[in-house]
PDB file of N, CA and C in Angstrom:
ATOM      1  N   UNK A   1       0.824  -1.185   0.000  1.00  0.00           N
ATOM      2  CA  UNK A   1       0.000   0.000   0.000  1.00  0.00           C
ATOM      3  C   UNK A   1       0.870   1.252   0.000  1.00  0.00           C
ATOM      4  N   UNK A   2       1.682   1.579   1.194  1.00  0.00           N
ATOM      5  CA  UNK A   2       2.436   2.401   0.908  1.00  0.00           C
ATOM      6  C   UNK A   2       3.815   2.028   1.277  1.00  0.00           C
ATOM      7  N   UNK A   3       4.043   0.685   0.300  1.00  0.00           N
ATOM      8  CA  UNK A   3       5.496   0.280   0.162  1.00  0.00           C
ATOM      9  C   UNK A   3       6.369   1.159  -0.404  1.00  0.00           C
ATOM     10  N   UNK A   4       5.521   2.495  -1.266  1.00  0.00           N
ATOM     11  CA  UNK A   4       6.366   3.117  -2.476  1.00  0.00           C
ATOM     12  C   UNK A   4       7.664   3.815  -2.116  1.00  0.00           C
ATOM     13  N   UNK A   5       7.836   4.081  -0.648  1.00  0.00           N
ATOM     14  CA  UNK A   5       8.782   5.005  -0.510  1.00  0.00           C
ATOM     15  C   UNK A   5       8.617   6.451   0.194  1.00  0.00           C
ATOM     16  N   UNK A   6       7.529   7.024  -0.676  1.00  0.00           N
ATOM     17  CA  UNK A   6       6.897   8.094  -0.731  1.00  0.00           C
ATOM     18  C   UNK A   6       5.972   8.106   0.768  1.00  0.00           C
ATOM     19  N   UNK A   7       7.099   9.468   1.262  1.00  0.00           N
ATOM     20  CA  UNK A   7       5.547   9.754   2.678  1.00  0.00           C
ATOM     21  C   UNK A   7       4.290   9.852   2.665  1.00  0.00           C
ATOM     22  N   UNK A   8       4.064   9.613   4.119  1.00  0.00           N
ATOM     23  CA  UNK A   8       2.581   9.802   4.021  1.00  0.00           C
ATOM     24  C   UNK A   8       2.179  10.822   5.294  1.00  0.00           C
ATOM     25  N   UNK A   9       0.816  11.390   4.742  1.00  0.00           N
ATOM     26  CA  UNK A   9       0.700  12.797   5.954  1.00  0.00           C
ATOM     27  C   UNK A   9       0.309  12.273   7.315  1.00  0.00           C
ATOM     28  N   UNK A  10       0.013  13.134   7.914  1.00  0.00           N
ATOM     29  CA  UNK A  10      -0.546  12.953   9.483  1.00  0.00           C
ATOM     30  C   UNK A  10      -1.739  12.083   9.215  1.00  0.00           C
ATOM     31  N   UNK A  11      -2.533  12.642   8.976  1.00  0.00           N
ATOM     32  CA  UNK A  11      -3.906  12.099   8.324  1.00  0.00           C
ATOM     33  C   UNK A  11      -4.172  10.597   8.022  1.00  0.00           C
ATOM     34  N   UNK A  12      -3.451  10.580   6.845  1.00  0.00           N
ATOM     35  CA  UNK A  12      -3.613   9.129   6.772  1.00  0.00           C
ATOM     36  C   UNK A  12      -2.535   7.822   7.077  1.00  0.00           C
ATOM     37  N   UNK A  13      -1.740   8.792   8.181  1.00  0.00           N
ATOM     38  CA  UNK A  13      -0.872   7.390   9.278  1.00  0.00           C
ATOM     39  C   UNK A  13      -2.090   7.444  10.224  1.00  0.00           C
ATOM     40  N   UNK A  14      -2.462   8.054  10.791  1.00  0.00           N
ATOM     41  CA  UNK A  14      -4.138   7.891  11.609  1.00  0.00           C
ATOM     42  C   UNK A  14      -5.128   7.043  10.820  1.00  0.00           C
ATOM     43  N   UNK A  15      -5.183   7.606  10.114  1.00  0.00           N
ATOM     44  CA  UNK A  15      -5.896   6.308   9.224  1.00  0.00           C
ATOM     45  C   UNK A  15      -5.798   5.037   9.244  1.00  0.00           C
ATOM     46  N   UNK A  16      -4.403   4.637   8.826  1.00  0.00           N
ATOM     47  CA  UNK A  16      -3.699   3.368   9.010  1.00  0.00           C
ATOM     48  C   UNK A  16      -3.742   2.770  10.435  1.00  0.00           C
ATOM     49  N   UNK A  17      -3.828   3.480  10.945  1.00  0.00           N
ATOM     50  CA  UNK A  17      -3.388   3.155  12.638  1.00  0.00           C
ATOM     51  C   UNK A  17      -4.747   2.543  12.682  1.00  0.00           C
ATOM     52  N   UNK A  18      -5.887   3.364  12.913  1.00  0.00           N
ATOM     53  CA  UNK A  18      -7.285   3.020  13.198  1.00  0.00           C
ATOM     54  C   UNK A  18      -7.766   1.657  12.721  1.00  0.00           C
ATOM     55  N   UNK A  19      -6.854   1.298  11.220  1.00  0.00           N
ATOM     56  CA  UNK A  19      -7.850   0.645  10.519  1.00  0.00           C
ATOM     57  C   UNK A  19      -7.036  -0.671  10.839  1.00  0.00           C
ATOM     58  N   UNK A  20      -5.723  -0.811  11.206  1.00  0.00           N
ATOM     59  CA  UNK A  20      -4.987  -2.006  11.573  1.00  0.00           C
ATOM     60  C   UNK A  20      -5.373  -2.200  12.941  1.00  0.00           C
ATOM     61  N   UNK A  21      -5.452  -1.223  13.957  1.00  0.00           N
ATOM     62  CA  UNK A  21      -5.722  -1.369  15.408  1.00  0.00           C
ATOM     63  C   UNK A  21      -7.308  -2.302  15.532  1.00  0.00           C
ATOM     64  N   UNK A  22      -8.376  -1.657  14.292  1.00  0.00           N
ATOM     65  CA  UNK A  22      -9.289  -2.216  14.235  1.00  0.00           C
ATOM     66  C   UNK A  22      -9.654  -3.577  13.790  1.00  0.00           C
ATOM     67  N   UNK A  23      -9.175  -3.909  12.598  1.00  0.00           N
ATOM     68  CA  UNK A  23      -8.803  -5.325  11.896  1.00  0.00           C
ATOM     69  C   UNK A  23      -7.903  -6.548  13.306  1.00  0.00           C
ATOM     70  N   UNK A  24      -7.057  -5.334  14.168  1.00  0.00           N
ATOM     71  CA  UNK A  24      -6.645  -6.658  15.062  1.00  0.00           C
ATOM     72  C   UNK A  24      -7.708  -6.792  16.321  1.00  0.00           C
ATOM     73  N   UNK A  25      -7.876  -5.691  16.659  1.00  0.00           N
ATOM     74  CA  UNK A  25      -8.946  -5.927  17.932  1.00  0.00           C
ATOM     75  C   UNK A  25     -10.701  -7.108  17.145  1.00  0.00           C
ATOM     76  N   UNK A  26     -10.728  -7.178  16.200  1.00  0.00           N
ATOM     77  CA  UNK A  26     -11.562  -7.535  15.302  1.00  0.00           C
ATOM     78  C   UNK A  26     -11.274  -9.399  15.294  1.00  0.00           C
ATOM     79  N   UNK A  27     -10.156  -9.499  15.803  1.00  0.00           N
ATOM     80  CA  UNK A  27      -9.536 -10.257  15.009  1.00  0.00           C
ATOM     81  C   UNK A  27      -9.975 -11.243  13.650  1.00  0.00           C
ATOM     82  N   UNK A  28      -9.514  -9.973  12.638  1.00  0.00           N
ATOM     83  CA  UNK A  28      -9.418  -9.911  11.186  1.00  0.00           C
ATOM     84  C   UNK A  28      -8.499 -11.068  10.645  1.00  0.00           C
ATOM     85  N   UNK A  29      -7.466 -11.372  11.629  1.00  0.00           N
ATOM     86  CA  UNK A  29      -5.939 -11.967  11.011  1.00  0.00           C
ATOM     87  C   UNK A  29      -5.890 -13.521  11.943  1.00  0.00           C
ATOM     88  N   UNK A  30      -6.255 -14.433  10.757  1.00  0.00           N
ATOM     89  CA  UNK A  30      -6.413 -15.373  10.845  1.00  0.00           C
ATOM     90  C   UNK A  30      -4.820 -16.361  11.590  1.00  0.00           C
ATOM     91  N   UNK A  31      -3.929 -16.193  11.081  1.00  0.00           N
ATOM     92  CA  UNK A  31      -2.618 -16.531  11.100  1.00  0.00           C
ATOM     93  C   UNK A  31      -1.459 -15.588  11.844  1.00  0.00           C
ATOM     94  N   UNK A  32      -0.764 -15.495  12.462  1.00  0.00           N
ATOM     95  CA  UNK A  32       0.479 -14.648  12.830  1.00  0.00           C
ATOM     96  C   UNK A  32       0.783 -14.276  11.222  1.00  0.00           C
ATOM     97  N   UNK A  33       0.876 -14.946  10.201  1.00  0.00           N
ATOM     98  CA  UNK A  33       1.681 -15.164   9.373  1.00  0.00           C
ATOM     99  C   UNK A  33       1.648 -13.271   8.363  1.00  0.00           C
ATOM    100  N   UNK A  34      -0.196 -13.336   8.713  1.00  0.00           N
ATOM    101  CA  UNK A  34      -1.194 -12.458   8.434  1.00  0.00           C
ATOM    102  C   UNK A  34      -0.857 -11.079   8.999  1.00  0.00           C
ATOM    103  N   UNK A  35      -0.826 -11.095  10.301  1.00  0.00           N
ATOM    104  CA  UNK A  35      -0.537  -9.963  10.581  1.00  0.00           C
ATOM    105  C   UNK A  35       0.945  -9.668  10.950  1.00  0.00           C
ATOM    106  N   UNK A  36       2.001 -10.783  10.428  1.00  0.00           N
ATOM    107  CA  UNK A  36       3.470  -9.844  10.144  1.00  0.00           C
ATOM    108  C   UNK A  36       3.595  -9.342   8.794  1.00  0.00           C
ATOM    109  N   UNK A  37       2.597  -9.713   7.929  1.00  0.00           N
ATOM    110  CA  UNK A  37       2.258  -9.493   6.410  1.00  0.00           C
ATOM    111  C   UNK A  37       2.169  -7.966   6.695  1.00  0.00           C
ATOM    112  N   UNK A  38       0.740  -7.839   7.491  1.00  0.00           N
ATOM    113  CA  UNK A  38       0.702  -6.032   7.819  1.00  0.00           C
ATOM    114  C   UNK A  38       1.691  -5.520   8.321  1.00  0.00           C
ATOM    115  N   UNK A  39       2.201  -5.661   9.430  1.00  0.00           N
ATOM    116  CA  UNK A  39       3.693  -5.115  10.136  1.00  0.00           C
ATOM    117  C   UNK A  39       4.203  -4.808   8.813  1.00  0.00           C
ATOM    118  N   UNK A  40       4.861  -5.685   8.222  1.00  0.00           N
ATOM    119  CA  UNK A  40       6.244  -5.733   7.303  1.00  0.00           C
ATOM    120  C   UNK A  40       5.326  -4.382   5.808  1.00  0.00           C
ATOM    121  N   UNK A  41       4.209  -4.029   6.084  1.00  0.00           N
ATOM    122  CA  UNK A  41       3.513  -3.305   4.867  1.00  0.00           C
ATOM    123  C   UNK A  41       3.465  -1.903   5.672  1.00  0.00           C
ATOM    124  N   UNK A  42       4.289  -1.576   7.148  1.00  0.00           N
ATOM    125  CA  UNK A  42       4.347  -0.268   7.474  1.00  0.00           C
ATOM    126  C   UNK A  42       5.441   0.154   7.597  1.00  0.00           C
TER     127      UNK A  42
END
């Protein structure tokens, strides 16, 4: 997502935050495997 390199604003690292904090409290992530997939995508 934003592997590119290229920053990202205040805004939407809040974004990110919310929506991973949410997906784990959710538990969205079936596998560890899953959510070092996300880790390793911030």
């Amino acid at each position: 997502m934003y592997g590119n390199g290229l920053p990202i604003d205040k805004e939407t690292c809040r974004d990110l935050i919310k929506e991973t904090d949410s997906r784990i409290s959710s538990v969205d992530y079936t596998t560890i495997e899953e959510l070092e997939k996300e880790i390793a995508n911030w």
